[in-house]
N, C-alpha and C. Protein backbone atom coordinates (compact mmCIF):
# COMPACT_ATOMS: atom_id res chain seq x y z
N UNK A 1 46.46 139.11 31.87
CA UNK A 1 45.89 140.16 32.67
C UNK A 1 46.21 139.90 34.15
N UNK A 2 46.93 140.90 34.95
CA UNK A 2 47.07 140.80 36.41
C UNK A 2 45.91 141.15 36.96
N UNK A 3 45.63 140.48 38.10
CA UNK A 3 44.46 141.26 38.96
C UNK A 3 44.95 141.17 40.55
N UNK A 4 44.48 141.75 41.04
CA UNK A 4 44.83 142.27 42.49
C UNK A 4 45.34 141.36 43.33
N UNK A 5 46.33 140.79 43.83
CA UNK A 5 46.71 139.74 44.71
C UNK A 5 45.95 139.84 46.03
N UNK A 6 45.40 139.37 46.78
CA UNK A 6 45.27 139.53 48.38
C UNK A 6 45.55 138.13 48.35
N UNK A 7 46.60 137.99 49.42
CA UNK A 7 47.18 136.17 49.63
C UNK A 7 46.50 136.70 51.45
N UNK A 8 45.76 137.05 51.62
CA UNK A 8 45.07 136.99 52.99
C UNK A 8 44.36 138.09 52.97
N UNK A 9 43.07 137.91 53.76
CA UNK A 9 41.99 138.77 53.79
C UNK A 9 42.81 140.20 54.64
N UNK A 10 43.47 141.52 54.39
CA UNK A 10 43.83 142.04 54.49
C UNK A 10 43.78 143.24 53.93
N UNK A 11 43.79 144.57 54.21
CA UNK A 11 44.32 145.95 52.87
C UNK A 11 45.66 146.06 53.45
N UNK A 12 45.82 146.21 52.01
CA UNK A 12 47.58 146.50 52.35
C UNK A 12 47.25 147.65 52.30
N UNK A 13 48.61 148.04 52.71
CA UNK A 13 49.05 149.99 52.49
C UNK A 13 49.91 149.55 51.31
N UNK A 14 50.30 150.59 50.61
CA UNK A 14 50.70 150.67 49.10
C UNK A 14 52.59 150.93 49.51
N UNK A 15 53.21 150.82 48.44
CA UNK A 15 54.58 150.36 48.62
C UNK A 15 55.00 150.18 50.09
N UNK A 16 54.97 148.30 50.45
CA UNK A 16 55.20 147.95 51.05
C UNK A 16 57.08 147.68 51.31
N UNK A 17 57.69 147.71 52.05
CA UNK A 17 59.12 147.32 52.12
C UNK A 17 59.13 145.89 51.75
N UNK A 18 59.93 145.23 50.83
CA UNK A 18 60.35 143.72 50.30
C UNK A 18 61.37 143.54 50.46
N UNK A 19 61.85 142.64 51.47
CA UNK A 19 63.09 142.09 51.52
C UNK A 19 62.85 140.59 50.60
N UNK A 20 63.52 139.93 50.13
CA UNK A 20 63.64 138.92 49.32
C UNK A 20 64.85 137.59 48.97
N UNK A 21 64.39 136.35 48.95
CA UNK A 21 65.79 136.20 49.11
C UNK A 21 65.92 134.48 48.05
N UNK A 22 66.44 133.95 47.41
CA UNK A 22 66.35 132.92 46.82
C UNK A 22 67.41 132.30 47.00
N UNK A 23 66.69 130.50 47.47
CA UNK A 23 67.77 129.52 47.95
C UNK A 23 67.44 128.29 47.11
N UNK A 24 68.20 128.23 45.93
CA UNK A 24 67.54 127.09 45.06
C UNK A 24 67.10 127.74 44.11
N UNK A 25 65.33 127.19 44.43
CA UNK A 25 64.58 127.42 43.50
C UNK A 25 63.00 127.73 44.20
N UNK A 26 63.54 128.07 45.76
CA UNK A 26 62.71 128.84 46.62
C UNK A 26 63.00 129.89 46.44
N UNK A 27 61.88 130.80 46.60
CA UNK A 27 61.78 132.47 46.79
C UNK A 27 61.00 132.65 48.13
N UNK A 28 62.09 133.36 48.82
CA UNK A 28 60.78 134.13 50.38
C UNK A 28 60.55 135.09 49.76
N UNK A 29 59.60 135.88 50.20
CA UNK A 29 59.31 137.44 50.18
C UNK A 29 59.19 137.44 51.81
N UNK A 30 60.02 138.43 52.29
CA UNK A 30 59.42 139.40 53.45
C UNK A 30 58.40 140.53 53.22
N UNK A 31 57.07 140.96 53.72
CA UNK A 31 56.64 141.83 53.31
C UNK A 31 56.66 142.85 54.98
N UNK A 32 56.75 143.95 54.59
CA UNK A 32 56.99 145.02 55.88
C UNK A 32 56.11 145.62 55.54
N UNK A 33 55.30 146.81 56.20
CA UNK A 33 54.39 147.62 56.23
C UNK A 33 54.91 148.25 57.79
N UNK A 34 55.29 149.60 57.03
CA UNK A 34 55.69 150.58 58.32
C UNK A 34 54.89 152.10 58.57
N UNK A 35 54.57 152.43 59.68
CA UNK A 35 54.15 153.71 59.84
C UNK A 35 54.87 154.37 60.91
N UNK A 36 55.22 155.56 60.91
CA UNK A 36 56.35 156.42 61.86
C UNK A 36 56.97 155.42 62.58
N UNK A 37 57.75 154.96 61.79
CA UNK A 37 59.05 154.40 62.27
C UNK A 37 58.62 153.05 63.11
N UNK A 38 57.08 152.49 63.16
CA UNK A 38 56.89 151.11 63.91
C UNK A 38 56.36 150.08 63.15
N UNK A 39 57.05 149.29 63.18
CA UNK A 39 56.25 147.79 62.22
C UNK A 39 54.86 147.62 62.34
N UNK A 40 53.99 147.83 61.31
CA UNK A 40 52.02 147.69 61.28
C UNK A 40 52.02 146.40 61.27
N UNK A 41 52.67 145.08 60.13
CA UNK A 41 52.19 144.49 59.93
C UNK A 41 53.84 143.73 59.27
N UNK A 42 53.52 142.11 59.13
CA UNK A 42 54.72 141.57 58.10
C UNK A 42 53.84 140.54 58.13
N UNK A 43 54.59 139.89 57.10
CA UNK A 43 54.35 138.40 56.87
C UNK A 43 55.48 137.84 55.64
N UNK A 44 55.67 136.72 55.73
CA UNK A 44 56.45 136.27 54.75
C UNK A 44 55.72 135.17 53.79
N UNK A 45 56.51 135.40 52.70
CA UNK A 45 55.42 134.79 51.19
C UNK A 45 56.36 134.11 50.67
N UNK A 46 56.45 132.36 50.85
CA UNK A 46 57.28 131.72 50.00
C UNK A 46 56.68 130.42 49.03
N UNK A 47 57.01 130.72 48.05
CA UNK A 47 57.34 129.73 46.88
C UNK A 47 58.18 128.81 47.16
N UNK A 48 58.26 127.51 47.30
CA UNK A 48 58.87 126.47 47.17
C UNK A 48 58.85 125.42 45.97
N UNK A 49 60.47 125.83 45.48
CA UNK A 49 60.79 124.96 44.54
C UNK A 49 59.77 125.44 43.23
N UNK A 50 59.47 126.61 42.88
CA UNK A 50 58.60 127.02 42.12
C UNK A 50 59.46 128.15 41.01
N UNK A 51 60.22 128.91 41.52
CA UNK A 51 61.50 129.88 40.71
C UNK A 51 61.07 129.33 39.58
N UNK A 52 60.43 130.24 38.22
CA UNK A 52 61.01 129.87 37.19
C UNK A 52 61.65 131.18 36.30
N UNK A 53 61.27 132.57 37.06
CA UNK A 53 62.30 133.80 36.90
C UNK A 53 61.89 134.81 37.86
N UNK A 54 62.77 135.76 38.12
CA UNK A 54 62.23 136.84 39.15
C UNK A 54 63.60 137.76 38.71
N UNK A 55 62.26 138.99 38.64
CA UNK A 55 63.15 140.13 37.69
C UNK A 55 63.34 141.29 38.74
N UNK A 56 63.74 141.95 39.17
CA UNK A 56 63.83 143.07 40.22
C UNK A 56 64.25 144.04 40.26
N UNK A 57 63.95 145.36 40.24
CA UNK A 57 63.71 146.50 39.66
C UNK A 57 63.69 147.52 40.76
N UNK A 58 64.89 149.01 40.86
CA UNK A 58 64.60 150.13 41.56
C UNK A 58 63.19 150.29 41.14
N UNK A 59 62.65 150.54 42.45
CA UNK A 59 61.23 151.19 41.93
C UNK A 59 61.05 152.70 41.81
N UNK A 60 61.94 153.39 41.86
CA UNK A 60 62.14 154.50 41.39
C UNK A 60 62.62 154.67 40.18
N UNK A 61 63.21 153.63 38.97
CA UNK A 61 63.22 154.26 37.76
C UNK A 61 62.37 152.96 36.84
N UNK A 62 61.89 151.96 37.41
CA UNK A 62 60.95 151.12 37.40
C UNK A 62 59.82 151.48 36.28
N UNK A 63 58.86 152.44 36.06
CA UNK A 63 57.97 153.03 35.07
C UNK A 63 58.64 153.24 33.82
N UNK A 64 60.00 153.78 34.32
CA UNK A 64 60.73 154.54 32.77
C UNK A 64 61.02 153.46 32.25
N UNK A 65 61.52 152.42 32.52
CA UNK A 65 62.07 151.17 31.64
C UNK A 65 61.15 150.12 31.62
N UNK A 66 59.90 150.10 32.31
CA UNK A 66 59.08 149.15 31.75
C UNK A 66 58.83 148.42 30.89
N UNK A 67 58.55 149.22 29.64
CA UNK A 67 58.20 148.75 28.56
C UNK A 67 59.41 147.84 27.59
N UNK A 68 60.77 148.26 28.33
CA UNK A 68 62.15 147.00 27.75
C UNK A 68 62.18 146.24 28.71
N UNK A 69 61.71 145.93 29.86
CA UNK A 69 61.49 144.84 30.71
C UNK A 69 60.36 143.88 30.86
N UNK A 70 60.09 144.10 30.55
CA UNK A 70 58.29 143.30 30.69
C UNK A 70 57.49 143.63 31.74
N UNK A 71 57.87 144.89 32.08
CA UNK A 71 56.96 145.04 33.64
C UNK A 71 55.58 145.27 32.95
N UNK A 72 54.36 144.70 33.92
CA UNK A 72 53.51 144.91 33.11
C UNK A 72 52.79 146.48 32.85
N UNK A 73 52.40 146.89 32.20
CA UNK A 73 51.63 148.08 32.01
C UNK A 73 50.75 148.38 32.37
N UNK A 74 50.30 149.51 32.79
CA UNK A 74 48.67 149.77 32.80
C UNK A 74 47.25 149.35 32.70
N UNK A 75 47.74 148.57 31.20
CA UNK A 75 46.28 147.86 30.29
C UNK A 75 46.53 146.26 30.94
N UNK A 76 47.37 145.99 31.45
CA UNK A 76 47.45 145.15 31.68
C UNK A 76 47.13 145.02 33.06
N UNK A 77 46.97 146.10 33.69
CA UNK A 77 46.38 145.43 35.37
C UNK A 77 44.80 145.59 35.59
N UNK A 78 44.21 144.52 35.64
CA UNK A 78 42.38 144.44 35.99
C UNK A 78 42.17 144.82 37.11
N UNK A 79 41.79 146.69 37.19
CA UNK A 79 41.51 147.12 38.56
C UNK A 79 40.12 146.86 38.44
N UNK A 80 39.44 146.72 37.81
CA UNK A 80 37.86 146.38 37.57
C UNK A 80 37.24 146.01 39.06
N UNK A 81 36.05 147.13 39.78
CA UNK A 81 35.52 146.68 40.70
C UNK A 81 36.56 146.10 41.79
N UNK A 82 37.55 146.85 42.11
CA UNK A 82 38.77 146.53 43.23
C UNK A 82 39.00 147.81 43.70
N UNK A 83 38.76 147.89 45.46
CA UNK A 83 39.15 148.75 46.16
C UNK A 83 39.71 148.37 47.31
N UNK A 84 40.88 149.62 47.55
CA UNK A 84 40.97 150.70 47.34
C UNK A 84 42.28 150.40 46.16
N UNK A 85 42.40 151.32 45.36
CA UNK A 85 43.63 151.25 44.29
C UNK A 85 44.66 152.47 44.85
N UNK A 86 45.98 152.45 44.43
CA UNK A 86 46.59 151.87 43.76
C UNK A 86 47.20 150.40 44.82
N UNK A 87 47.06 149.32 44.59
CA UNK A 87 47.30 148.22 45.20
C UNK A 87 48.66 147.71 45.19
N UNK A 88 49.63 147.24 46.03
CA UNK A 88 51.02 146.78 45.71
C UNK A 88 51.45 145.31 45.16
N UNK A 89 50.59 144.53 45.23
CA UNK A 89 50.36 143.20 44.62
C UNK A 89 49.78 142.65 43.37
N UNK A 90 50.30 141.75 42.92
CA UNK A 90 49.37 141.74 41.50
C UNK A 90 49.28 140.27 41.20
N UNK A 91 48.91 139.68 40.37
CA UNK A 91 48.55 138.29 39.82
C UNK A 91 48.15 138.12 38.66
N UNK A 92 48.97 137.01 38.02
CA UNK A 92 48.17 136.60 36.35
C UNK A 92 48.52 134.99 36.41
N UNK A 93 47.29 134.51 36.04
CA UNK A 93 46.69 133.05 35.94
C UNK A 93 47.20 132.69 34.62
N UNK A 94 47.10 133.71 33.81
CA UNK A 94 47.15 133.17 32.24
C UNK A 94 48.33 132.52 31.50
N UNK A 95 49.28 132.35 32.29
CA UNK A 95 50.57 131.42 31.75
C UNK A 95 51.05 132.29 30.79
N UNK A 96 50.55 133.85 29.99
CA UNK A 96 51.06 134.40 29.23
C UNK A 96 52.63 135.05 29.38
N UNK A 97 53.12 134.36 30.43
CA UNK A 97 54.81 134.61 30.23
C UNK A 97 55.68 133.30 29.69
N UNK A 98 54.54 132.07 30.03
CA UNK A 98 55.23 130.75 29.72
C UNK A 98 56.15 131.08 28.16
N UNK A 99 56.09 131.14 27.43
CA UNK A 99 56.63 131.69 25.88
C UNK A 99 58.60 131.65 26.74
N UNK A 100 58.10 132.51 27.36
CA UNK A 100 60.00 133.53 27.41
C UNK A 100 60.73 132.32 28.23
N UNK A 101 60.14 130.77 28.12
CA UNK A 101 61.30 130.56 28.74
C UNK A 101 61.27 128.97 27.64
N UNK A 102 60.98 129.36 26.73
CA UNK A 102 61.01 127.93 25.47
C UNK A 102 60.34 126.72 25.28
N UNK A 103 60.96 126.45 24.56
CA UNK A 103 60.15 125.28 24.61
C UNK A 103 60.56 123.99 26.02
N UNK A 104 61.66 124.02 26.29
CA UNK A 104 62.11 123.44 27.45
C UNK A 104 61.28 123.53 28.98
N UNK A 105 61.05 124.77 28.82
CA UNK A 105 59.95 124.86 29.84
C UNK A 105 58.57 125.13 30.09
N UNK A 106 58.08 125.30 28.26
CA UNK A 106 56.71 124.28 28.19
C UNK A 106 56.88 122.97 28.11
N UNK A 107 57.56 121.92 27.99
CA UNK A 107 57.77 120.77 28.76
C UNK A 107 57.83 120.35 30.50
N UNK A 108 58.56 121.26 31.16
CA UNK A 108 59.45 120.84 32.43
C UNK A 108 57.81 121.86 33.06
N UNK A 109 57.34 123.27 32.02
CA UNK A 109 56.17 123.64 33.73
C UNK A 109 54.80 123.19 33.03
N UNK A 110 53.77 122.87 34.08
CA UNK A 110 52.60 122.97 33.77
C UNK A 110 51.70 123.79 33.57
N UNK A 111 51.65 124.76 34.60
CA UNK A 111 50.94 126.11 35.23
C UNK A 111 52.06 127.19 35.51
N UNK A 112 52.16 128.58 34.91
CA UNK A 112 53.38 129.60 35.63
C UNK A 112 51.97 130.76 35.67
N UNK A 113 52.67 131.15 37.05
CA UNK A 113 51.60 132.14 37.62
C UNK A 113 53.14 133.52 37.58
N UNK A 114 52.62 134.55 37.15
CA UNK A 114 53.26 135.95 37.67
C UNK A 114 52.92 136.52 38.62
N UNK A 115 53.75 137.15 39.40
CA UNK A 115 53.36 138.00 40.56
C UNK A 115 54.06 139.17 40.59
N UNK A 116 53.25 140.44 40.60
CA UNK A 116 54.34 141.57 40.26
C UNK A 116 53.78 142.44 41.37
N UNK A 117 54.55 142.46 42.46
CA UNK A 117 54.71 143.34 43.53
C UNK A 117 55.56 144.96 43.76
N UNK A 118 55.23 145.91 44.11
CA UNK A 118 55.71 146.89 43.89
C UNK A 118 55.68 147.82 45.55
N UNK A 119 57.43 147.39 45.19
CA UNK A 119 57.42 147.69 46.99
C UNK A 119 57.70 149.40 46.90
N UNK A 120 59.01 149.77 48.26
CA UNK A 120 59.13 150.87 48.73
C UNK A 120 60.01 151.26 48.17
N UNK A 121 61.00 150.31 48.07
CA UNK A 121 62.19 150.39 47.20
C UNK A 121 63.12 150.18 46.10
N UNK A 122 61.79 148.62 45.61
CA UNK A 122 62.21 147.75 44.71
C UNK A 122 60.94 147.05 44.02
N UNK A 123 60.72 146.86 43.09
CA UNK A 123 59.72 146.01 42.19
C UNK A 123 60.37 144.73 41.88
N UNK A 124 58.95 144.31 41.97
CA UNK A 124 59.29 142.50 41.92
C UNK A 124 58.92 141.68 40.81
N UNK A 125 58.84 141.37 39.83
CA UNK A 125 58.25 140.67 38.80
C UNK A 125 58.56 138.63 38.84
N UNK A 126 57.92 138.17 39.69
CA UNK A 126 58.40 136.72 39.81
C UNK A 126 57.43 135.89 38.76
N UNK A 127 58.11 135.07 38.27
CA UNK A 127 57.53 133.75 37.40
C UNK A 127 57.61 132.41 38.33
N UNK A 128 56.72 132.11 39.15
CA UNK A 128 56.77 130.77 39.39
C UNK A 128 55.87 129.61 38.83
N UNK A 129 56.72 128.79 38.55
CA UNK A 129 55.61 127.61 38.43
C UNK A 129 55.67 126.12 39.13
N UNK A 130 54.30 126.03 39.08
CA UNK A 130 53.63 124.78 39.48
C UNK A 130 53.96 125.07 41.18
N UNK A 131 53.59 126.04 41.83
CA UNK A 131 53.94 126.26 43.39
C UNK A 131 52.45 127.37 43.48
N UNK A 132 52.37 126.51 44.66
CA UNK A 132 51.40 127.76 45.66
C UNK A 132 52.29 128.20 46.65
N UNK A 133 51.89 129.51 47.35
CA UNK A 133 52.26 130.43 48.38
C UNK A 133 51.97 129.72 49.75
N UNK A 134 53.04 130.08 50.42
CA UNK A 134 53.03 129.51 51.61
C UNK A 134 52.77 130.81 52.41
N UNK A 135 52.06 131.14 53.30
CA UNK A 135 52.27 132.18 53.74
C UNK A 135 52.29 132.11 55.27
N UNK A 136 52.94 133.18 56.18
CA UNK A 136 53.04 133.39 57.36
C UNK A 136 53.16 134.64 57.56
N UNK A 137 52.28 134.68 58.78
CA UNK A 137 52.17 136.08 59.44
C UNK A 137 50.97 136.85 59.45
């Protein structure tokens, strides 16, 4: 089950711009938040040494192919008592992606957290494990 990310006491505005970029087995996220044409807000969100998949998706045909990608669904996001919705961030604790990457890496991870972000232009589905978020901004 995903539930609402806030990696800082903040409301986002909903499809945020994601620039993104992986060196290794680091992931940045840039996050943008724009209104008439002036930067509101950024910050950048990195994983270090945590990559254990990141899937990335037009978010414009993103819904239609969901269900052959693993994006998660509907039933699967815990808006329960969370405002304001629809939210661009997401989170799951439950290691329920650990499976898709074998038995090799139920050995090699301990903890894999998902994070499925849904920007302006692009959807994000990352698997990291054993990494916390670094954040700036």
């Amino acid at each position: 089950m995903y539930r609402p990310w806030k990696p800082i006491e903040r409301v986002f505005s909903t499809h945020p711009f994601i620039d993104w970029c992986v060196e290794g087995r680091t992931v940045s996220l840039k996050w943008t938040e724009w209104l008439n044409n002036k930067c509101q807000f950024e910050m950048e969100v990195q994983f270090k040494e945590g990559i254990a998949g990141i899937y990335c998706f037009d978010e414009s045909t993103y819904q239609t192919t969901a269900i052959h990608l693993g994006v998660p669904s509907e039933v699967e996001l815990d808006k329960g008592g969370f405002k304001p919705i629809p939210w661009p961030a997401w989170k799951s604790e439950l290691n329920y992606r650990k499976h898709l990457y074998g038995d090799l890496g139920a050995a090699l991870y301990e903890n894999m957290y998902s994070y499925y972000i849904v920007g302006s232009e692009t959807v994000i589905l990352l698997d990291v494990a054993d990494s916390e978020p670094v954040i700036e901004g």
